[in-house]
N, C-alpha and C. Protein backbone atom coordinates (compact mmCIF):
# COMPACT_ATOMS: atom_id res chain seq x y z
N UNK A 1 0.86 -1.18 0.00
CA UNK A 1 0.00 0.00 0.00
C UNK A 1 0.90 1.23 0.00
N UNK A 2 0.73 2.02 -0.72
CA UNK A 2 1.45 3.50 -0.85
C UNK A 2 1.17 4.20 0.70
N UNK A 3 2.30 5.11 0.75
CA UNK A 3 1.33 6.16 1.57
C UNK A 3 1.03 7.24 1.42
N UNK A 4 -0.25 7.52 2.32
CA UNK A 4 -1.06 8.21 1.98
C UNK A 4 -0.62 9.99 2.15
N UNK A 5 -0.70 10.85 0.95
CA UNK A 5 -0.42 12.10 1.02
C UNK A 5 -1.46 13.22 1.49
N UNK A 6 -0.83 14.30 2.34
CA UNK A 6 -1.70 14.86 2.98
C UNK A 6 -2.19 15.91 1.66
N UNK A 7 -3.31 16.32 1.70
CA UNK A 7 -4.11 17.21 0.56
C UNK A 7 -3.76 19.05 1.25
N UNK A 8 -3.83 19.03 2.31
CA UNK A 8 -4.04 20.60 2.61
C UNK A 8 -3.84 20.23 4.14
N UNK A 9 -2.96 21.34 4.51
CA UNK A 9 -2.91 21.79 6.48
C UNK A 9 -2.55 23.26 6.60
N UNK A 10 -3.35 23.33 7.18
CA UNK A 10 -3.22 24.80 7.93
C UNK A 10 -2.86 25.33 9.14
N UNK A 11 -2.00 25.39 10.44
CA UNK A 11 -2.46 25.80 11.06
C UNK A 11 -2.26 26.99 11.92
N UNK A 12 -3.65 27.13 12.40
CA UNK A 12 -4.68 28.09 13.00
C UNK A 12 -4.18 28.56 14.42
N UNK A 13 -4.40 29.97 14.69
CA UNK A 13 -3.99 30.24 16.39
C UNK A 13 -5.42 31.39 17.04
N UNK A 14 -5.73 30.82 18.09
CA UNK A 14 -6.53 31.75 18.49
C UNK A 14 -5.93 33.07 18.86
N UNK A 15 -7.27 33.61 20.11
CA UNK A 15 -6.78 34.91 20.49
C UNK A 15 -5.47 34.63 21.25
N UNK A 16 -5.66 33.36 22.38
CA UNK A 16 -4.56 32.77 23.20
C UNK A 16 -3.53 32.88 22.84
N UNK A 17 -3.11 32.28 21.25
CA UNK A 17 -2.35 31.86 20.73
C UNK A 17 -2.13 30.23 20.93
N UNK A 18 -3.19 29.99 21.04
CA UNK A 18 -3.35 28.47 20.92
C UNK A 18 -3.66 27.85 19.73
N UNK A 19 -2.57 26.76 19.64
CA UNK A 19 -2.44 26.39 18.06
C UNK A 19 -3.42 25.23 17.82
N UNK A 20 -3.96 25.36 16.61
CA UNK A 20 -5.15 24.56 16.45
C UNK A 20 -5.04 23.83 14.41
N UNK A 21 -5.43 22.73 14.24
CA UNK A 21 -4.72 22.19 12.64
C UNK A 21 -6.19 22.00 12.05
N UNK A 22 -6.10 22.39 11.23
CA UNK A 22 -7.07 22.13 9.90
C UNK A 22 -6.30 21.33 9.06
N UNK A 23 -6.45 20.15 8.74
CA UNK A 23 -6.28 18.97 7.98
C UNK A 23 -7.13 18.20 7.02
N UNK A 24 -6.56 18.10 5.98
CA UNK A 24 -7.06 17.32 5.19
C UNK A 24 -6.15 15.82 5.15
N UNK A 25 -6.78 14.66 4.92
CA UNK A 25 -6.18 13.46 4.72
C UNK A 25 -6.89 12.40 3.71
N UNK A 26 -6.56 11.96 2.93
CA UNK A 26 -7.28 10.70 1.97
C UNK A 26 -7.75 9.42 2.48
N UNK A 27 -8.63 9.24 2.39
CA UNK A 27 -9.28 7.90 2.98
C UNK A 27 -8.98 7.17 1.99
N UNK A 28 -8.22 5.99 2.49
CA UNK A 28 -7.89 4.66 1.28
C UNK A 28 -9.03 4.09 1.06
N UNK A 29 -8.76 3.18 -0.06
CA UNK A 29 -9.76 1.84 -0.45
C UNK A 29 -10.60 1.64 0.61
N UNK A 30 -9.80 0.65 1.97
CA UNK A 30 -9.94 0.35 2.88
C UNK A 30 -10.83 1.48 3.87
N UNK A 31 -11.15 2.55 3.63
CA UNK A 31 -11.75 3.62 4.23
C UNK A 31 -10.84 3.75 5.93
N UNK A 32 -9.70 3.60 5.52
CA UNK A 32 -8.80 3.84 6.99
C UNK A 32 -8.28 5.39 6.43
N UNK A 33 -7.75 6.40 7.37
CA UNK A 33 -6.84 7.62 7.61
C UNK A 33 -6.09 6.92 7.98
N UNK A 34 -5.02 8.32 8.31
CA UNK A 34 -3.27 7.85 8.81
C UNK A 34 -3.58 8.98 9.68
N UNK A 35 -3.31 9.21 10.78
CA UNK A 35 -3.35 10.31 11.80
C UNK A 35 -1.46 11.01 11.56
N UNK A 36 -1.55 11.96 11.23
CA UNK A 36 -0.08 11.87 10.66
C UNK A 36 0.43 12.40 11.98
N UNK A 37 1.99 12.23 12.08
CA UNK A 37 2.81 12.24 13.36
C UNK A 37 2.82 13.56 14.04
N UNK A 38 2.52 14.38 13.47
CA UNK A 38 2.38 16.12 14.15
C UNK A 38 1.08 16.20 14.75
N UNK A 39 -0.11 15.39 14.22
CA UNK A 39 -1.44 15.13 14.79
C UNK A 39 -1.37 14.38 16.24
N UNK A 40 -0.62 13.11 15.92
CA UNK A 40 -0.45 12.48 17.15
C UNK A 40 -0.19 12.33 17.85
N UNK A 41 1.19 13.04 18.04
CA UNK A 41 1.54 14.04 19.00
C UNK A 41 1.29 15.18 19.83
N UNK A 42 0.02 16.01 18.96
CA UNK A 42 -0.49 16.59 19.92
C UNK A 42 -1.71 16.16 20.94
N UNK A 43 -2.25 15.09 20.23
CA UNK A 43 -2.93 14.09 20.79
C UNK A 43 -2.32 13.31 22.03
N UNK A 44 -1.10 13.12 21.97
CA UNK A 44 -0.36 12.43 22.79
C UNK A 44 -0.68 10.85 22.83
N UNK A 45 -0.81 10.65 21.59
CA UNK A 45 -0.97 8.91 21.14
C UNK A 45 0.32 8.53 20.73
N UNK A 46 1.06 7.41 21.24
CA UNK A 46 2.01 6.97 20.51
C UNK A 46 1.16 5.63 19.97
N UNK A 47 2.60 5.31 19.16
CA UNK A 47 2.13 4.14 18.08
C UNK A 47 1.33 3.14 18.90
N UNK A 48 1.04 2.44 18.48
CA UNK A 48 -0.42 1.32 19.06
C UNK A 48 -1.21 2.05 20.01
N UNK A 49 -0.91 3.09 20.53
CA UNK A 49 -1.79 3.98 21.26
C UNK A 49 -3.67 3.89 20.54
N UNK A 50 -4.60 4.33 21.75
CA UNK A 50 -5.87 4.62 20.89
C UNK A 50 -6.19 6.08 20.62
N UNK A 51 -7.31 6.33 20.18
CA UNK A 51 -8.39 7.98 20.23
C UNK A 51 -9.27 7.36 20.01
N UNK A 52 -10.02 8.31 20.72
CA UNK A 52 -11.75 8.00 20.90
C UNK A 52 -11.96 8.98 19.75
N UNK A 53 -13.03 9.12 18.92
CA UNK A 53 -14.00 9.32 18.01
C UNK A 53 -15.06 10.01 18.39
N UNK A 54 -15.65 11.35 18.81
CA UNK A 54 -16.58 11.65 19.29
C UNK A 54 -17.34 12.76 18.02
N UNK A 55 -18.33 11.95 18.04
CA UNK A 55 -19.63 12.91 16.93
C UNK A 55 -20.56 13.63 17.14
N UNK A 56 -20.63 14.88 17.33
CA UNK A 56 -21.23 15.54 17.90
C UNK A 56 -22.09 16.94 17.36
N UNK A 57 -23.33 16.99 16.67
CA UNK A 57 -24.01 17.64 15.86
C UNK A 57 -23.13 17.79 14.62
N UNK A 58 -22.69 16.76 13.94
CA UNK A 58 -22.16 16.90 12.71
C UNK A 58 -21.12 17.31 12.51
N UNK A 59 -20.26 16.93 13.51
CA UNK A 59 -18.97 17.37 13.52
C UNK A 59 -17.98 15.93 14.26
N UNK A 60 -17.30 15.23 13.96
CA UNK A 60 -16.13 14.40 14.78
C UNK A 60 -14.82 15.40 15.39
N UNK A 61 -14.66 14.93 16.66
CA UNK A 61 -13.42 15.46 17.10
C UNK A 61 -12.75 14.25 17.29
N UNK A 62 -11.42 13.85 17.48
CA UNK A 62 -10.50 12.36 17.62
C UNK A 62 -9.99 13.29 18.90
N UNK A 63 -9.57 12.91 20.07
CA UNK A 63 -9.36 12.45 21.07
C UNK A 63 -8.30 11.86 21.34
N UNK A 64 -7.24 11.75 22.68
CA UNK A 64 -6.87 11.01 22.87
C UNK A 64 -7.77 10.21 23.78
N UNK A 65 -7.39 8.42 23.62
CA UNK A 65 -8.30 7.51 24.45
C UNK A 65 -8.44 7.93 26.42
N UNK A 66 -7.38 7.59 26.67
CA UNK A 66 -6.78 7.60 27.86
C UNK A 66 -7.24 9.05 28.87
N UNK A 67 -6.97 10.61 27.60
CA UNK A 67 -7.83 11.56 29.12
C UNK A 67 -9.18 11.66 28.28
N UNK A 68 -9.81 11.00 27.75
CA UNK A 68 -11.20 11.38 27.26
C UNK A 68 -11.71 10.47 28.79
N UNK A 69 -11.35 9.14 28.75
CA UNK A 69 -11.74 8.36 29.55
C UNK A 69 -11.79 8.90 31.65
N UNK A 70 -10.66 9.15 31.78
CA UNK A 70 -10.19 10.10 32.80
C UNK A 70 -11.53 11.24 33.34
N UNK A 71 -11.64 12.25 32.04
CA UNK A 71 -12.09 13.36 31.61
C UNK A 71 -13.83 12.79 32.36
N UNK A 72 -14.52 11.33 31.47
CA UNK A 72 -15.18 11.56 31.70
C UNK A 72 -16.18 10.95 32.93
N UNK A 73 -14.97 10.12 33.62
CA UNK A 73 -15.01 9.42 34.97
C UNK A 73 -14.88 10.56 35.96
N UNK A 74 -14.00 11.46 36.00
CA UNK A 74 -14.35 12.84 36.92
C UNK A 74 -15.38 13.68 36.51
N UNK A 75 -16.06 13.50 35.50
CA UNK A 75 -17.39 14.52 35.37
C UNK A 75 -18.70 13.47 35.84
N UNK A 76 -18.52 11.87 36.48
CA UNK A 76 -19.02 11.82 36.56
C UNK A 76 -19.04 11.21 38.29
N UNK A 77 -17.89 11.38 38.59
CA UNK A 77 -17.73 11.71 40.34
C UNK A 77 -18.09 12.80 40.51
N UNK A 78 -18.00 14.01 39.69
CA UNK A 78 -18.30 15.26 40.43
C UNK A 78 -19.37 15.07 41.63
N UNK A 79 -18.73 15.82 42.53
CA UNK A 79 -20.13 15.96 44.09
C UNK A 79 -20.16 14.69 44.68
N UNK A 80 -19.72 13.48 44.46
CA UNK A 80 -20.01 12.35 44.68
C UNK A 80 -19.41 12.61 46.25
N UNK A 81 -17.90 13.02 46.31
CA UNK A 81 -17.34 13.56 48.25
C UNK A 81 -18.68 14.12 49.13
N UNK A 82 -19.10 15.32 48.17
CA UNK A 82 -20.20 16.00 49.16
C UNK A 82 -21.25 14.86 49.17
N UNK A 83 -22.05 14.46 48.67
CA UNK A 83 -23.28 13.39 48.55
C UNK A 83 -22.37 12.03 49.85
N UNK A 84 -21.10 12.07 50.15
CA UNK A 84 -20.91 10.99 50.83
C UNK A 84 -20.66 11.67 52.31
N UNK A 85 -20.83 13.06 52.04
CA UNK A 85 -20.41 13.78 53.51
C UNK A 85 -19.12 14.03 53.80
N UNK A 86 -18.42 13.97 52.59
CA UNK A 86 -16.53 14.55 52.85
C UNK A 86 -16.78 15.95 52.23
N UNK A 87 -16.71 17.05 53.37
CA UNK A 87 -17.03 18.26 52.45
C UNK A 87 -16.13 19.12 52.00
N UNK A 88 -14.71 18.60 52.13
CA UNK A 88 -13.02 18.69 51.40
C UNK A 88 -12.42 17.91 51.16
N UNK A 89 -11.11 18.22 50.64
CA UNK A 89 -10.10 17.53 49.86
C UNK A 89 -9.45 16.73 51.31
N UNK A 90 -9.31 17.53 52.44
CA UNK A 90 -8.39 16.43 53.37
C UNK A 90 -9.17 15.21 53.96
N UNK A 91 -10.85 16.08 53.81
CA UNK A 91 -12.03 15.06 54.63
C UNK A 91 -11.76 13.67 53.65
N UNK A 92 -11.78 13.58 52.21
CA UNK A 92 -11.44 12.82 51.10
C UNK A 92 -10.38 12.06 51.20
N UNK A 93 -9.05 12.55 51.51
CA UNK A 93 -7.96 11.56 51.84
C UNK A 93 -7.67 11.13 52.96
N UNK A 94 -8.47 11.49 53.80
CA UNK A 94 -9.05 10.61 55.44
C UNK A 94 -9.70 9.69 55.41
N UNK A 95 -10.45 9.99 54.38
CA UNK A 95 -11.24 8.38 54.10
C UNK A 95 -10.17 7.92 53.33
N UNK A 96 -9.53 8.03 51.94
CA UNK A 96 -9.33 7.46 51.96
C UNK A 96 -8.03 6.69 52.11
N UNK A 97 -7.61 6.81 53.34
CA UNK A 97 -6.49 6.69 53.81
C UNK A 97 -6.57 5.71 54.64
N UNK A 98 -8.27 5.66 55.70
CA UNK A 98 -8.49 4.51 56.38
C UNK A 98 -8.93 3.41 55.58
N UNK A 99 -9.21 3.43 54.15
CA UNK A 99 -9.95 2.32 52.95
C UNK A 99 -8.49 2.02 52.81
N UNK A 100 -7.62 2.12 52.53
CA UNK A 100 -6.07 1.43 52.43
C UNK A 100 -5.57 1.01 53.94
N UNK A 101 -6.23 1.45 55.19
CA UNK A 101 -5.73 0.69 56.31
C UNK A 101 -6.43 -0.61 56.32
N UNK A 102 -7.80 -0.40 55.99
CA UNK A 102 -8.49 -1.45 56.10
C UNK A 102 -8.23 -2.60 55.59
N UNK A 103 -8.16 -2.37 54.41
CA UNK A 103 -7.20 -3.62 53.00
C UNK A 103 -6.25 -3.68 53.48
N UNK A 104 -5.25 -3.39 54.12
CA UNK A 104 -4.05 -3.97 54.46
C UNK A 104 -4.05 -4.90 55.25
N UNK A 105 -5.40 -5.05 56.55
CA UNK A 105 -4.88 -5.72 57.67
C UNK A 105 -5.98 -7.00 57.32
């Protein structure tokens, strides 16, 4: 299989100066992309690494796997300390500090 040549990149900086890529890429036969190495890197995927795929009113964003997953396990602890009655960060590692005494003995 050849590889695949990129068609068009641009990239983009906000007000921040946060750098952002407009890409074009060819979908083979096989309907696979190549995430090319300046992409994946900012992704922070290395090789056999994953990305999640997220579609969202007609638009895909790619992801890295690993903090999408992270990302969306703390949005879904949020409040979960307060709802258990730890109403800070030290009340939180008091518990759970005695949940690792406990397992130990």
């Amino acid at each position: 299989m050849g590889k695949l040549q990129t068609a068009q990149c641009a990239v983009l900086r906000d007000a921040n100066n946060n750098v952002a890529y407009s890409l074009d890429v060819k979908v083979d036969p096989k309907g696979r992309i190549t995430i090319p190495k300046d992409i994946r890197a900012a992704l922070g995927a290395a090789r056999g690494g994953k990305v999640t795929f997220i579609v969202e009113n007609g638009e895909i964003r790619v992801v890295n796997a690993a903090l999408h997953a992270l990302a969306d396990l703390q949005a879904k602890l949020t409040g979960a300390a307060e709802q258990a009655g730890l109403p800070d960060e030290a009340a939180v590692s008091d518990w759970v500090a005695a949940r690792r005494k406990e397992g130990a003995r």
